[in-house]
Protein backbone atom coordinates (compact mmCIF):
# COMPACT_ATOMS: atom_id res chain seq x y z
CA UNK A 1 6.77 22.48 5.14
CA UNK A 2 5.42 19.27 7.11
CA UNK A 3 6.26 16.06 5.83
CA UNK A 4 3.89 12.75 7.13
CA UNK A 5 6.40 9.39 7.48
CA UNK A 6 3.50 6.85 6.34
CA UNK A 7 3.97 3.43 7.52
CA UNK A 8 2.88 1.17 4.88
CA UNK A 9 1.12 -1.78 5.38
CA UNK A 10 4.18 -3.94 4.76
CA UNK A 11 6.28 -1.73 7.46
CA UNK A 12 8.03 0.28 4.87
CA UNK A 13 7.79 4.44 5.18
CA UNK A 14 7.77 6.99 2.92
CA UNK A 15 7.49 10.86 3.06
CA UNK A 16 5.53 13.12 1.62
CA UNK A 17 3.73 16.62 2.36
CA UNK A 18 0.15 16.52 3.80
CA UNK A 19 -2.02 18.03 1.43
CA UNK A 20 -3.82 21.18 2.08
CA UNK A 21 -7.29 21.33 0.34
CA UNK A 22 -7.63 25.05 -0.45
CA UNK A 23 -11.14 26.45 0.80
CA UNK A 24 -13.75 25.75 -1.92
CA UNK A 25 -11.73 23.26 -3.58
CA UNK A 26 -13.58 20.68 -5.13
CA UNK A 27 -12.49 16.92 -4.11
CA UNK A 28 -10.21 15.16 -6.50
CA UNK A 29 -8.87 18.08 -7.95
CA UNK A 30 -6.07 18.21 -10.48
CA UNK A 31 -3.83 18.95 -7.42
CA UNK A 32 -4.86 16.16 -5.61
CA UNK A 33 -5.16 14.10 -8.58
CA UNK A 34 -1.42 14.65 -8.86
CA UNK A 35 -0.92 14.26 -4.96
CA UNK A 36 -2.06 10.79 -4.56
CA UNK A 37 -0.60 9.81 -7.60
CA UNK A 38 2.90 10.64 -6.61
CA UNK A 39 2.17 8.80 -3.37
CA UNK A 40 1.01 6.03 -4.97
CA UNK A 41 4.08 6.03 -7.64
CA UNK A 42 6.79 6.72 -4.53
CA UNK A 43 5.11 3.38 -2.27
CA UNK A 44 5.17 1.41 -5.70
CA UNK A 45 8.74 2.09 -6.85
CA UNK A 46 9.72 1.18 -2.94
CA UNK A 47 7.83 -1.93 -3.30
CA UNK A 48 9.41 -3.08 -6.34
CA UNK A 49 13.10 -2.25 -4.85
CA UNK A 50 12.25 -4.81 -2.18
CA UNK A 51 11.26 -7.25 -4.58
CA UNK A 52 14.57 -6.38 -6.72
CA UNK A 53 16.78 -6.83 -3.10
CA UNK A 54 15.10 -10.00 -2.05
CA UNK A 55 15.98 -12.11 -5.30
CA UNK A 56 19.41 -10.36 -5.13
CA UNK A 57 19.38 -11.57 -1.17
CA UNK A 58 18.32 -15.04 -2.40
CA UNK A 59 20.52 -15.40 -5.14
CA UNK A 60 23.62 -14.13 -2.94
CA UNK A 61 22.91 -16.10 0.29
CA UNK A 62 21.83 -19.68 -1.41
CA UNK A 63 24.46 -22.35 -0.94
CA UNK A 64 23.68 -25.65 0.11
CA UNK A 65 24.86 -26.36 4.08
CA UNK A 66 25.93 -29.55 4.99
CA UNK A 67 24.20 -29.03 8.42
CA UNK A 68 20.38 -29.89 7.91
CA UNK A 69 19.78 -27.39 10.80
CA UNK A 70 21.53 -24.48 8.82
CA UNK A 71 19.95 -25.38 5.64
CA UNK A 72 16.38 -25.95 7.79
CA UNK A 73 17.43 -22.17 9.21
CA UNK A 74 17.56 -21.38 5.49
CA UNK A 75 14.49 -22.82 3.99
CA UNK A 76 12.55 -21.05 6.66
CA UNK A 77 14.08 -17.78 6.54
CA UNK A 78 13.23 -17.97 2.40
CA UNK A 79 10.17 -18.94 2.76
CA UNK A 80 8.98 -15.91 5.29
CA UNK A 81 11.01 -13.55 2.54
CA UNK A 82 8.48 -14.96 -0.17
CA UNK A 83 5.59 -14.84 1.81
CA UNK A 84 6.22 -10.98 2.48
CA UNK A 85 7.09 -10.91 -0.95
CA UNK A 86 3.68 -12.24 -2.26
CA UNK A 87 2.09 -10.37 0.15
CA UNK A 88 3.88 -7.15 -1.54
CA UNK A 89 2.74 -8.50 -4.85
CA UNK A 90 -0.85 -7.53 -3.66
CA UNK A 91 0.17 -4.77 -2.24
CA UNK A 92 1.19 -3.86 -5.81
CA UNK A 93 -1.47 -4.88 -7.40
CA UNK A 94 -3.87 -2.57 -5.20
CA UNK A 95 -1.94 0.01 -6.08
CA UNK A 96 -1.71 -0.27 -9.89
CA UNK A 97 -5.65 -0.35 -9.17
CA UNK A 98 -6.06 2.75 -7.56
CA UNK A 99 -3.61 4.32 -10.36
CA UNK A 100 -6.45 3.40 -12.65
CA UNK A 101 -8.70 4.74 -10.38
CA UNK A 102 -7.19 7.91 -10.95
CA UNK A 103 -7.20 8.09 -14.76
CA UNK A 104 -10.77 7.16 -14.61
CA UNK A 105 -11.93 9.61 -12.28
CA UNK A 106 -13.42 7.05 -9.38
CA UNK A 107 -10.35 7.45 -6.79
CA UNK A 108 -11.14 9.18 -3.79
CA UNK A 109 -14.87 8.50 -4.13
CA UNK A 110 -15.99 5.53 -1.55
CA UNK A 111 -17.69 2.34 -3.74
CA UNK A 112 -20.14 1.59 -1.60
CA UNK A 113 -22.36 4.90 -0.85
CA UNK A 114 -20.12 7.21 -3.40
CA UNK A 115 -19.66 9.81 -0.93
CA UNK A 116 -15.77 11.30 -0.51
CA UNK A 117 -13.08 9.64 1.24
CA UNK A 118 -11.28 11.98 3.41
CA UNK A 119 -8.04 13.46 1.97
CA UNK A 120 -6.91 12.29 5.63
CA UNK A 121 -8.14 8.65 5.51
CA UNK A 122 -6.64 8.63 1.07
CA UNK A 123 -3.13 9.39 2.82
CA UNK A 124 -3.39 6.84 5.41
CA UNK A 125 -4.39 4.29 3.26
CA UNK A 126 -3.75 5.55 -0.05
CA UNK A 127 -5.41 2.18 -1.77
CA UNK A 128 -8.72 2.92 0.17
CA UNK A 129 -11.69 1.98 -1.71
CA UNK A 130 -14.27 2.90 1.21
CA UNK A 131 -15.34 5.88 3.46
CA UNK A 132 -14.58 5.52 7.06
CA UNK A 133 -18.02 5.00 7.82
CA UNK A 134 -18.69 2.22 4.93
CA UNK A 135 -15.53 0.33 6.27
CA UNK A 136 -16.33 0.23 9.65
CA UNK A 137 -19.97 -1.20 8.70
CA UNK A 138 -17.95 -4.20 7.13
CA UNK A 139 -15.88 -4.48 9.34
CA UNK A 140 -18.83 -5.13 12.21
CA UNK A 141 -20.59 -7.26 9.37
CA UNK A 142 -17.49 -9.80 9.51
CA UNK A 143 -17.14 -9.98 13.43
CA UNK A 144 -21.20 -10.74 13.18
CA UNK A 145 -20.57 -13.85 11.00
CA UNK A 146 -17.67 -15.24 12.71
């Protein structure tokens, strides 16, 4: 049994067994229902430990320095923490989205033509709201206006 280390978008990794559509299998199947939502569960619970460690780390490692070059050192080391933290946060947030996605029965279907997303491209980016194909057209859009 093959397991997939995903790299998150925040750098974290979690495992978890490809799924193997079986032939004829209509997309978003119970199975894969329950696939992407354990996925989606395991990179949320990981999330939230960071956010649990860094307020520990913040909490433990605050003192006030006498130096203002160790307590410049500190501010700035905080302040990246809380900006990965926030950017977690919307990490987070994405993913209690596609959750509700799930329950609703729109996950795994792209919002902009409503054709399937790829099993491949929903355990790559698990919070993908677009085909391939739909995503890429945006993408070109953007570089066209700026």
């Amino acid at each position: 049994m093959a397991t997939n280390k995903n790299k998150s978008l925040d750098g974290s990794q979690f495992q978890f067994t490809p799924y193997k559509a079986k032939k004829g299998e209509e997309h978003m199947s119970p199975a894969q229902i329950d696939h992407f939502k354990s996925i989606l569960m395991l990179w949320k619970a990981e999330l939230m430990g960071e956010v649990d460690r860094t307020v520990h780390h913040m909490q433990d490692e605050a003192c006030n320095f006498p130096d203002p070059n160790d307590r410049a050192t500190q501010e700035a080391d905080f302040s990246l923490e809380l900006r990965t933290r926030d950017r977690e946060r919307k990490l987070i947030k994405k993913i209690d989205e596609s959750l509700g996605m799930l329950d609703t029965g729109d996950y795994g279907f792209c919002e902009s033509c409503g054709l399937d997303i790829t099993l491949k491209r929903l355990e790559a980016r698990p919070t993908a709201t677009q085909c391939i194909d739909c995503k890429s057209l945006d993408e070109i859009r953007e570089k066209q206006k700026g």
